[in-house]
Protein backbone atom coordinates (compact mmCIF):
# COMPACT_ATOMS: atom_id res chain seq x y z
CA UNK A 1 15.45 -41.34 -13.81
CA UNK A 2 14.19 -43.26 -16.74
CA UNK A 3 16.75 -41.48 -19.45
CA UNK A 4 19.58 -43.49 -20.78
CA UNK A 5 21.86 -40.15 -21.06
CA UNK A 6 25.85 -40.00 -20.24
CA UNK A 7 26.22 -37.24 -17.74
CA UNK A 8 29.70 -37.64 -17.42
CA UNK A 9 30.97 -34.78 -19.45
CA UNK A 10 29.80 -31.84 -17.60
CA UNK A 11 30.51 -29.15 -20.16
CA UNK A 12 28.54 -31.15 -22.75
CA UNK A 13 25.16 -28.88 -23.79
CA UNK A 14 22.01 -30.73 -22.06
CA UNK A 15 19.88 -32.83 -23.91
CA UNK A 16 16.60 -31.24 -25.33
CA UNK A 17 14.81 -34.37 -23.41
CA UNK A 18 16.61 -33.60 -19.99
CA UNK A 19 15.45 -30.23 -20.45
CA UNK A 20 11.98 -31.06 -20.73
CA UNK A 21 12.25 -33.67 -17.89
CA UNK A 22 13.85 -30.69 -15.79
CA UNK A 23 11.09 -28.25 -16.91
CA UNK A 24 8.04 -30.60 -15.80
CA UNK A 25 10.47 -31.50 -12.63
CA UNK A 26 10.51 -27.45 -11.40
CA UNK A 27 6.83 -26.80 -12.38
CA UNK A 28 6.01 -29.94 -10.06
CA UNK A 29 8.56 -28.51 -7.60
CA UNK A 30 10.48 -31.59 -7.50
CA UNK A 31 13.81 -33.05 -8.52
CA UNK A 32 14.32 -34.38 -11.98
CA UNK A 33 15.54 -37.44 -10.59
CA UNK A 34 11.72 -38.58 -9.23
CA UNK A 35 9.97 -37.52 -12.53
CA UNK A 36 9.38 -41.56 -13.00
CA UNK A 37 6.39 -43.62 -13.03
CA UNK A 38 4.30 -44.53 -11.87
CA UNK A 39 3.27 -40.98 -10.58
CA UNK A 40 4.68 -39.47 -13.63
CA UNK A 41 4.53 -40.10 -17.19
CA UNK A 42 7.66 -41.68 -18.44
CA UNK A 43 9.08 -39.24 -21.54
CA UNK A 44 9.73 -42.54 -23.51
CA UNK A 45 5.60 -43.11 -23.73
CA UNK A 46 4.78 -39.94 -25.50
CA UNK A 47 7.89 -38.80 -27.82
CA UNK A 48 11.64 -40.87 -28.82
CA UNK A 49 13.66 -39.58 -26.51
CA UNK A 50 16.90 -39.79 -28.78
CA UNK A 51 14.52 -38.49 -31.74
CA UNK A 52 14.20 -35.20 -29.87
CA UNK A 53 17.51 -34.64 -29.31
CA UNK A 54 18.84 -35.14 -32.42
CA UNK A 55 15.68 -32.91 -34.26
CA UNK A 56 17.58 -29.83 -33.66
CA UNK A 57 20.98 -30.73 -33.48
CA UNK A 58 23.29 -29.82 -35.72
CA UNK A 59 24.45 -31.82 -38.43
CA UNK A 60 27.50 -34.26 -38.80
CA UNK A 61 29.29 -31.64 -40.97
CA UNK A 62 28.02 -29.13 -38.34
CA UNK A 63 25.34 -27.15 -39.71
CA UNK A 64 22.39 -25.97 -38.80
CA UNK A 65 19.54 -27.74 -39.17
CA UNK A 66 16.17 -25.81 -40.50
CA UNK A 67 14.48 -23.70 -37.45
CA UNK A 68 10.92 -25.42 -36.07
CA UNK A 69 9.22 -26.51 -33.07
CA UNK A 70 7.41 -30.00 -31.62
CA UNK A 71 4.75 -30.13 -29.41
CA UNK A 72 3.09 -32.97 -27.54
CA UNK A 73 1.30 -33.48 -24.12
CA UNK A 74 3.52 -34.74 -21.26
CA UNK A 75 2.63 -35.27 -17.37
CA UNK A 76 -0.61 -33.17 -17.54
CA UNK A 77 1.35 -30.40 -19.74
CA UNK A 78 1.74 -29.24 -23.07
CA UNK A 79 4.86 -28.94 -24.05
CA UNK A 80 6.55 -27.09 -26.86
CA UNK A 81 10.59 -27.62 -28.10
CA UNK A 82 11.76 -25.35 -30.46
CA UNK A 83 14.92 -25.34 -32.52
CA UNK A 84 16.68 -22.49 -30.53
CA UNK A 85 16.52 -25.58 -27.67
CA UNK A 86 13.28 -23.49 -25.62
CA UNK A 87 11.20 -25.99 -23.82
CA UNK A 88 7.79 -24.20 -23.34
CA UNK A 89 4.95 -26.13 -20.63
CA UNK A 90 1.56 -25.15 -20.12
CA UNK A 91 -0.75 -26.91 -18.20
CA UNK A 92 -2.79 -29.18 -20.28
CA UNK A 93 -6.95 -27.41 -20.39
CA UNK A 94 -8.52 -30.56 -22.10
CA UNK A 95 -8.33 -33.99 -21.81
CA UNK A 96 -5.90 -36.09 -23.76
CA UNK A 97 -6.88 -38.96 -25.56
């Protein structure tokens, strides 16, 4: 799987990027772990990985950050993050360019 993430702390909350990885994984009906290229996208082409994660989480003094949502096309889909950590997918209707 082409995400540099430290899964050794299994109580830690899941990355917003693993959740979009596993999203696209169970709409393809596959395991997250074969979401790589080159049959899929790779996340890292389309959106900073580490970027997404830290767009919603909270700050170093532990607040909140401001409410919101990102969107961008990944492996045929269009996906949508919000700040409440939702990963949305629908399948892509146009081209991409």
């Amino acid at each position: 799987m082409l995400l540099s993430l430290d899964r050794s702390d299994a109580n830690e909350a899941t990355s917003l990027s693993y959740e979009v990885i596993a999203a696209v994984a169970e709409r393809e009906g596959i395991d997250p772990v074969e979401l790589e290229p080159p049959e899929y996208d790779a996340l890292y082409d389309v959106v900073n990985p580490e970027a997404l994660d830290s767009l919603f989480a909270p700050r170093q003094n532990g607040s909140d950050r401001s409410t919101g949502r990102v969107e961008f096309p990944f492996c045929g889909y269009d996906v949508v993050v919000t700040s409440d950590g939702e990963v949305e997918l629908s399948k892509q209707t146009r081209a991409q360019q």
